[in-house]
C-alpha atoms as a PDB file:
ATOM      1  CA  UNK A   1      -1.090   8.184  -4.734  1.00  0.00           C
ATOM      2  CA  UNK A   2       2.399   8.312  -3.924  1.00  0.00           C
ATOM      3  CA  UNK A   3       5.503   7.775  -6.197  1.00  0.00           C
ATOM      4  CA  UNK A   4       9.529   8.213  -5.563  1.00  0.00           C
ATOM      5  CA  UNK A   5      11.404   8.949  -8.202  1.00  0.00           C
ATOM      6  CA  UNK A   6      13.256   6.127 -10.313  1.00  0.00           C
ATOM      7  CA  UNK A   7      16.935   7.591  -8.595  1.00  0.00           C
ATOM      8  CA  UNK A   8      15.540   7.061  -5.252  1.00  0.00           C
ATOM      9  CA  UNK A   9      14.023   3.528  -5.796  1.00  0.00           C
ATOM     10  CA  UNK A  10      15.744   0.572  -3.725  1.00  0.00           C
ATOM     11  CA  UNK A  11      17.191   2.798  -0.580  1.00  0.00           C
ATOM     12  CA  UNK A  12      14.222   1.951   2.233  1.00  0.00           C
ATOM     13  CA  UNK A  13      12.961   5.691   1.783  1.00  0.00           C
ATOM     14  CA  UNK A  14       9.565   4.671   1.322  1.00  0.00           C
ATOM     15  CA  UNK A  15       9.401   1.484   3.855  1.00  0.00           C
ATOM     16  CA  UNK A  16      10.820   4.061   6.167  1.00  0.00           C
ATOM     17  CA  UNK A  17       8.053   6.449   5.290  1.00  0.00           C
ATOM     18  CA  UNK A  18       5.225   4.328   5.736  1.00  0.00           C
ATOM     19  CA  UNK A  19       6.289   2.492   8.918  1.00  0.00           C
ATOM     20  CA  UNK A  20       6.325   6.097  10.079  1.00  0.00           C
ATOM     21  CA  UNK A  21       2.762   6.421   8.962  1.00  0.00           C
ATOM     22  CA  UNK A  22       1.329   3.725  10.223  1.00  0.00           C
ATOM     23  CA  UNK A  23       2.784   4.393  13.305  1.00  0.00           C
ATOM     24  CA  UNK A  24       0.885   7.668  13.398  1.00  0.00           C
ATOM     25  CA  UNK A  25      -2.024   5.915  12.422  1.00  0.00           C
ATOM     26  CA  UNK A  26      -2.252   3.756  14.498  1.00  0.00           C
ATOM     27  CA  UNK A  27      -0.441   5.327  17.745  1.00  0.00           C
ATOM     28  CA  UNK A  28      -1.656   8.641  17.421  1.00  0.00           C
ATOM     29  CA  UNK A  29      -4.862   9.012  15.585  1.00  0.00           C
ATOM     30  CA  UNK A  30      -6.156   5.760  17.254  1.00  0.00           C
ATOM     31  CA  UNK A  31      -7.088   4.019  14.327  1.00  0.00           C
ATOM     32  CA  UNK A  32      -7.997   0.474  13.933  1.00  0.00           C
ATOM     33  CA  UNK A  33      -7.634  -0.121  10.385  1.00  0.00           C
ATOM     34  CA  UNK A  34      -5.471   0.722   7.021  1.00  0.00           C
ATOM     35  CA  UNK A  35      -5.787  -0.089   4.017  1.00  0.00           C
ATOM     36  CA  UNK A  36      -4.066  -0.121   0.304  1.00  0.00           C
ATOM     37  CA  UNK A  37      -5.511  -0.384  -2.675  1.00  0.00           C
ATOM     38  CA  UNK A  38      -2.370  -1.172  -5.286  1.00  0.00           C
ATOM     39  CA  UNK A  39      -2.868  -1.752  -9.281  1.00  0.00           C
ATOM     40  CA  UNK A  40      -2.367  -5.404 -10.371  1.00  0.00           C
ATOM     41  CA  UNK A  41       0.540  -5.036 -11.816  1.00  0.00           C
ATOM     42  CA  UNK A  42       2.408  -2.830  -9.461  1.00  0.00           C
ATOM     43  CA  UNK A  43       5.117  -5.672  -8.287  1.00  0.00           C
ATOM     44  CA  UNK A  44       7.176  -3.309  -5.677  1.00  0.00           C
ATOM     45  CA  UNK A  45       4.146  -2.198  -4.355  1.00  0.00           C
ATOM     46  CA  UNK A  46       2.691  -5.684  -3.496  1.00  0.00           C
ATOM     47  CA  UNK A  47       6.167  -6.108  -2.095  1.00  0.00           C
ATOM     48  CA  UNK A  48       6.399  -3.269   0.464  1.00  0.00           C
ATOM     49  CA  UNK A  49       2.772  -3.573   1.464  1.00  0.00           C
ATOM     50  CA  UNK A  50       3.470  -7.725   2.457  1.00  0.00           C
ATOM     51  CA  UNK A  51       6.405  -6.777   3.621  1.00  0.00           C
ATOM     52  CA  UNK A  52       5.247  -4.038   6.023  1.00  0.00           C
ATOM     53  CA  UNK A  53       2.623  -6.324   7.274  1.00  0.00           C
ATOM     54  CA  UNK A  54      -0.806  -5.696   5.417  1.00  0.00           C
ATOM     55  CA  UNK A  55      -2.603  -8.751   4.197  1.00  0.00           C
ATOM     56  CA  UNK A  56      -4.476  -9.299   0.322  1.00  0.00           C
ATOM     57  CA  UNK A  57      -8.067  -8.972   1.134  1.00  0.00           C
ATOM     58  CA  UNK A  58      -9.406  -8.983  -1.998  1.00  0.00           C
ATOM     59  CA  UNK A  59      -9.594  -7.733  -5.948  1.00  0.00           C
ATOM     60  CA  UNK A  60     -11.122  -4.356  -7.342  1.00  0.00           C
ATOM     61  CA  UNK A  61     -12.143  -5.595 -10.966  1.00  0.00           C
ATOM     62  CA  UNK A  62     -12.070  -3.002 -13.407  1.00  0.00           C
ATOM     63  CA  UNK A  63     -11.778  -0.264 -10.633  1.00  0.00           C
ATOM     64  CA  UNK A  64      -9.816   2.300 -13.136  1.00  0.00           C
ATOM     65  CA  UNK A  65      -9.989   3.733 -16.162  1.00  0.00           C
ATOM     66  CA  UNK A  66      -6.313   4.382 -17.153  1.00  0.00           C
ATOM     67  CA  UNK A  67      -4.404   5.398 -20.626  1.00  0.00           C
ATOM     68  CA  UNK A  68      -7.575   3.724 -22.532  1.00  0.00           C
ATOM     69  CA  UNK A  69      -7.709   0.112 -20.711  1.00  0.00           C
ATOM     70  CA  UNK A  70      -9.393  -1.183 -17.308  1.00  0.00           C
ATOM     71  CA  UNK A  71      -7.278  -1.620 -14.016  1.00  0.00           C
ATOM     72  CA  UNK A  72      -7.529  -3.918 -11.291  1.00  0.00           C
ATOM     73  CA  UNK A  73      -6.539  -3.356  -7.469  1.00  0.00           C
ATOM     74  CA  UNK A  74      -5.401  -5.040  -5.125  1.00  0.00           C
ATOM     75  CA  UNK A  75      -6.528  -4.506  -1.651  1.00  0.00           C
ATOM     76  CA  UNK A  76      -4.571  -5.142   1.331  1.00  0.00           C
ATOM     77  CA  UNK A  77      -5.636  -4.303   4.967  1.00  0.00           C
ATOM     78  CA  UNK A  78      -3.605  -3.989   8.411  1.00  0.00           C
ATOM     79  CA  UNK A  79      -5.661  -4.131  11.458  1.00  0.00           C
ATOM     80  CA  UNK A  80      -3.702  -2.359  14.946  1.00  0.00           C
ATOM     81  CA  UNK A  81      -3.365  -5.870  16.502  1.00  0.00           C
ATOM     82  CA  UNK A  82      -1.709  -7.491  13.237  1.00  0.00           C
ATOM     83  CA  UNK A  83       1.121  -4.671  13.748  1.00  0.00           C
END
């Protein structure tokens, strides 16, 4: 899991950071496939992953245990030829 703090939210630092890493991905570890899995309710997130390509494949019912409720995920994928 990765998190910026509040301050830093809204200046590209993590679009920047994870077009970076899926360039790597891709590019130099040869992969085919990422993915994210993002809680439900996690607007930004759903945000940056749409908006740095990955598609909604599906829903993780009940996938987490968190602060005495159940969580749902999102899961997005981005294959190498969708980049």
């Amino acid at each position: 899991m990765v998190q910026l703090l509040k301050a830093y939210e809204g200046h590209g630092i993590m679009t920047k950071a994870l077009n970076f890493l899926i360039t790597y991905g891709f590019m130099t570890l040869k992969l085919h496939r990422l993915e994210m899995k993002i809680a439900k309710g996690n607007t930004k997130s759903h945000l940056l992953a749409k908006r740095l390509g990955f598609r909604q494949e599906g829903v993780l019912k009940e996938a987490k245990y968190l602060n005495g409720q159940f969580i749902d995920y999102i899961v997005y994928g981005l294959l190498e030829q969708d980049k």
